[in-house]
N, C-alpha and C. Protein backbone atom coordinates (compact mmCIF):
# COMPACT_ATOMS: atom_id res chain seq x y z
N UNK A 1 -98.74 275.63 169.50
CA UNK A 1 -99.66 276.72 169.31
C UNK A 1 -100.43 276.47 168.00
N UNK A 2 -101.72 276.74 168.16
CA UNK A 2 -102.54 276.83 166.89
C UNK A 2 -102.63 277.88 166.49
N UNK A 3 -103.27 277.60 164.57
CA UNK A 3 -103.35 278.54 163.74
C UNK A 3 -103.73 279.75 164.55
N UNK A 4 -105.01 279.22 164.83
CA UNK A 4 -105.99 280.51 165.25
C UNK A 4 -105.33 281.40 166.04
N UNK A 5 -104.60 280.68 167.17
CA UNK A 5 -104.08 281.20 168.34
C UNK A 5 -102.58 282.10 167.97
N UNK A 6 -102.07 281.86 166.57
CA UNK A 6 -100.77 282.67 166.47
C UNK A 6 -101.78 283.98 165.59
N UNK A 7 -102.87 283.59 164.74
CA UNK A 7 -103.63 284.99 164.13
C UNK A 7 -104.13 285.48 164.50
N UNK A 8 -104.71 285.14 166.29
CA UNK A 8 -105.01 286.42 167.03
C UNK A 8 -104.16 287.12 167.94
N UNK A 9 -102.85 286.63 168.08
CA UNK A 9 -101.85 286.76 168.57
C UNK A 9 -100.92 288.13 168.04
N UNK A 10 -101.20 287.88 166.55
CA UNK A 10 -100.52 288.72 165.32
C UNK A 10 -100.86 290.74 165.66
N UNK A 11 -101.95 290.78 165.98
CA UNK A 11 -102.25 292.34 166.11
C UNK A 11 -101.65 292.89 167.42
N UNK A 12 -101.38 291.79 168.23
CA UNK A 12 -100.82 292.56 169.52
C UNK A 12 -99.00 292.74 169.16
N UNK A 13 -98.37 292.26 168.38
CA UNK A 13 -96.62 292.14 168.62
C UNK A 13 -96.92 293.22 167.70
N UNK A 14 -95.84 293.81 167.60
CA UNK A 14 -95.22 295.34 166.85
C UNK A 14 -95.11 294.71 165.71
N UNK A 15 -94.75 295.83 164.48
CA UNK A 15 -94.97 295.52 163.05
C UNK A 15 -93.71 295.11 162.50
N UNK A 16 -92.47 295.42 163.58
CA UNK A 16 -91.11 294.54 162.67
C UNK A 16 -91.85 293.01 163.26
N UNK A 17 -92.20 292.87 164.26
CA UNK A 17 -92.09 291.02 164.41
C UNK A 17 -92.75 290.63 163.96
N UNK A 18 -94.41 291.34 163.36
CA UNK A 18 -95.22 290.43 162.21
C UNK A 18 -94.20 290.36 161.00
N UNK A 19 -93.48 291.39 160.60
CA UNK A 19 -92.62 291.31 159.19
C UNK A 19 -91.88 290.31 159.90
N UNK A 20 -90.97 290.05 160.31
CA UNK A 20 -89.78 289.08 160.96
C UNK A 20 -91.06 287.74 160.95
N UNK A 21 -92.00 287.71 161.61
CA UNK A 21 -92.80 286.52 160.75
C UNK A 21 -93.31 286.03 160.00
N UNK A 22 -93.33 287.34 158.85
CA UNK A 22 -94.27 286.95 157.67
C UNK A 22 -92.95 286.40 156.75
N UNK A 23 -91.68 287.08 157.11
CA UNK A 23 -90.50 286.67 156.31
C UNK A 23 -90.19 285.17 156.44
N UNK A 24 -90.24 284.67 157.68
CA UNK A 24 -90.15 283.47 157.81
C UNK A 24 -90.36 282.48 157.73
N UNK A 25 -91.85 282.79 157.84
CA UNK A 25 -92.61 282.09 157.14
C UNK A 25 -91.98 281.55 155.48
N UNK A 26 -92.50 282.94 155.09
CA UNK A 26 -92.68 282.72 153.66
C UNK A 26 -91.02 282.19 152.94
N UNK A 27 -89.99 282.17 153.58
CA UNK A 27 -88.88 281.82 153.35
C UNK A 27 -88.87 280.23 153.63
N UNK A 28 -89.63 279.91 154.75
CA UNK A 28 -89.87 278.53 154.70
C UNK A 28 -90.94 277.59 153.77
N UNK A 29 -91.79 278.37 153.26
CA UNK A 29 -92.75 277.73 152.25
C UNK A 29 -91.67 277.63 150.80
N UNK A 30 -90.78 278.87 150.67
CA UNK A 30 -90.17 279.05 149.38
C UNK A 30 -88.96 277.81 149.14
N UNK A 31 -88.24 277.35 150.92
CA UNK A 31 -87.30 276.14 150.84
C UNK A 31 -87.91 274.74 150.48
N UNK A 32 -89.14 274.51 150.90
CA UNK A 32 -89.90 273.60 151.19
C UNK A 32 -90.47 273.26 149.30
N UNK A 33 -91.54 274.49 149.08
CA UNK A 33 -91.48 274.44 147.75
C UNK A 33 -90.25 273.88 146.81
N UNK A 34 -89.04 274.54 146.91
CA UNK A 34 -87.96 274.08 146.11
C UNK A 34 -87.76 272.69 146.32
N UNK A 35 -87.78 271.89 147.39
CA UNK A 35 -87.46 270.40 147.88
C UNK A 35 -88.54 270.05 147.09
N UNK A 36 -89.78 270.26 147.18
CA UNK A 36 -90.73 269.60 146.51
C UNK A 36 -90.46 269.40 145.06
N UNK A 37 -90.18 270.56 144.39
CA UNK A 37 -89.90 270.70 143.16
C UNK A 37 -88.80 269.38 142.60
N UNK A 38 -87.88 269.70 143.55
CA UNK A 38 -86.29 268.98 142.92
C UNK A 38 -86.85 267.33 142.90
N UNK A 39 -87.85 267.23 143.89
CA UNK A 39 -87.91 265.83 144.18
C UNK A 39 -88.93 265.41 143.33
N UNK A 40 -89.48 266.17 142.51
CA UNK A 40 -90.72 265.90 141.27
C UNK A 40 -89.76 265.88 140.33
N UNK A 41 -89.05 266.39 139.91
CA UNK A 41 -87.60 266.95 138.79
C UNK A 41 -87.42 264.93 138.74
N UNK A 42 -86.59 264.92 139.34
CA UNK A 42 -86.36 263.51 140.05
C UNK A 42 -87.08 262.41 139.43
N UNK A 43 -87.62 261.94 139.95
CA UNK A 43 -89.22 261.52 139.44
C UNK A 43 -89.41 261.16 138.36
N UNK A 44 -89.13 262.44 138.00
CA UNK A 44 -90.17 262.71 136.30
C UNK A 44 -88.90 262.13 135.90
N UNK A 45 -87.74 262.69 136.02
CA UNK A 45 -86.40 262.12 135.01
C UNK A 45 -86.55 260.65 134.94
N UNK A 46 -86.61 259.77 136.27
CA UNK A 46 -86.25 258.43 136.51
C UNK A 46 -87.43 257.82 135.79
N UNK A 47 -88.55 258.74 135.39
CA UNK A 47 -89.62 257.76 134.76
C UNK A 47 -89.13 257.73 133.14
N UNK A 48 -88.75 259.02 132.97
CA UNK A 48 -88.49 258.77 131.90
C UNK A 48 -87.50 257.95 130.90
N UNK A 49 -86.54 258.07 132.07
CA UNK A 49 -84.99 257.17 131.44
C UNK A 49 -85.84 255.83 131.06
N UNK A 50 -86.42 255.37 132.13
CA UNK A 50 -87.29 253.94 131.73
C UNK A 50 -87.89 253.75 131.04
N UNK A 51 -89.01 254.65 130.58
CA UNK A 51 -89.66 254.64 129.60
C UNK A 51 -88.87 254.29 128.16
N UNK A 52 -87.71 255.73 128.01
CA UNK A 52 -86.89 255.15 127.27
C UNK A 52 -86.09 254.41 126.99
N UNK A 53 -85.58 253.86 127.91
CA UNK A 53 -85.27 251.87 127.91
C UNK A 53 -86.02 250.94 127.92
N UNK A 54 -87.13 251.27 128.04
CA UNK A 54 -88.00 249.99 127.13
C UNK A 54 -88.34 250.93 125.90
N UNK A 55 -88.59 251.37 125.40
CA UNK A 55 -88.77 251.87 123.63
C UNK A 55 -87.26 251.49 123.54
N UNK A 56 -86.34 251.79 123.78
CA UNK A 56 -84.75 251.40 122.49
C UNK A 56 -85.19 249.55 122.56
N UNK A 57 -84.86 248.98 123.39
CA UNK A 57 -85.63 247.89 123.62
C UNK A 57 -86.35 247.01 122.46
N UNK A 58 -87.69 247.96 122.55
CA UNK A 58 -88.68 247.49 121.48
C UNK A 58 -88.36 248.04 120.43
N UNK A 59 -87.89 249.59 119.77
CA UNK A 59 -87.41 249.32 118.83
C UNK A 59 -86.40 248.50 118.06
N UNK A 60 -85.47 247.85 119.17
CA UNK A 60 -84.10 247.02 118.63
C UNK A 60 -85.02 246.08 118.11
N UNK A 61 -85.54 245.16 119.00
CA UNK A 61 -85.90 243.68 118.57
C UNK A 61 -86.94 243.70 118.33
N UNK A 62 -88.10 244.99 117.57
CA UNK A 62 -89.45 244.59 117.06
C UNK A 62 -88.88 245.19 115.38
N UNK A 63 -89.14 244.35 114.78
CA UNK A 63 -88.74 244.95 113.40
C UNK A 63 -89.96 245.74 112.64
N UNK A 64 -90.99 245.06 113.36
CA UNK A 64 -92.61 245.79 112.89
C UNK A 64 -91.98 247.33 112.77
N UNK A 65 -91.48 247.24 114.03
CA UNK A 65 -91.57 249.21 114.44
C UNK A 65 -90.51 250.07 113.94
N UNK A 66 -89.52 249.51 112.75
CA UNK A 66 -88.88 249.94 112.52
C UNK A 66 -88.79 249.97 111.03
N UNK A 67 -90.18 249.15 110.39
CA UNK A 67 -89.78 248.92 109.08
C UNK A 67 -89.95 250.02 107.91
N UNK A 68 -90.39 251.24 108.13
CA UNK A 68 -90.72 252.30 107.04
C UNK A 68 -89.16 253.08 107.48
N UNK A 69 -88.43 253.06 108.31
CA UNK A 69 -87.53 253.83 108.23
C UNK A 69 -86.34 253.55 107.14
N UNK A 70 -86.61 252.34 106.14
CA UNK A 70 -85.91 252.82 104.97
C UNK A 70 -86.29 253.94 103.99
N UNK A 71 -87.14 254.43 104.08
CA UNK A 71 -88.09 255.63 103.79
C UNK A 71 -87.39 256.84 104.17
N UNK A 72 -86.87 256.75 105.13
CA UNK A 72 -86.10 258.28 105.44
C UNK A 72 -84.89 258.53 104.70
N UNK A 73 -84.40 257.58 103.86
CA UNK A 73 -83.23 257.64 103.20
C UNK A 73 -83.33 258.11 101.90
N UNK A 74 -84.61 258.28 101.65
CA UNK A 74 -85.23 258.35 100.00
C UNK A 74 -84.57 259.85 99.60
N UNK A 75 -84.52 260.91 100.66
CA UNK A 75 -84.36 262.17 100.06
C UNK A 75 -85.17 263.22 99.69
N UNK A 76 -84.92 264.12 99.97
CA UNK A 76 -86.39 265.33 99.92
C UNK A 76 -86.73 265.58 98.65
């Protein structure tokens, strides 16, 4: 069934079964949403772990990028 064909469909069923469909709907956009979410969550984490394994990386063995941090020892 198409869109069109379930929204002209909608004024003829009684008002619990549009609610019983609008619930269902919208309970299925809200599961769907959450999957989307978790699986961006995901994602974003796994990019980041990497990211930060190459910076420890380059900070270990580039000494360029590490050389003012005897500077932090100086004291306020």
């Amino acid at each position: 069934m198409k869109t069109t064909e379930i929204i002209e469909l909608l004024p003829t069923l009684s008002i619990e079964d549009r609610i019983e469909i609008a619930t269902t709907a919208l309970n299925s956009i809200r599961e769907q949403q959450s999957a989307h979410k978790a699986e961006n969550t995901q994602q974003i984490d796994s990019q980041l772990r990497m990211a930060a394994s190459l910076a420890i990386d380059d900070y270990t063995n580039d000494r360029e990028l590490t050389i003012f941090t005897c500077l932090d020892d100086r004291g306020s």
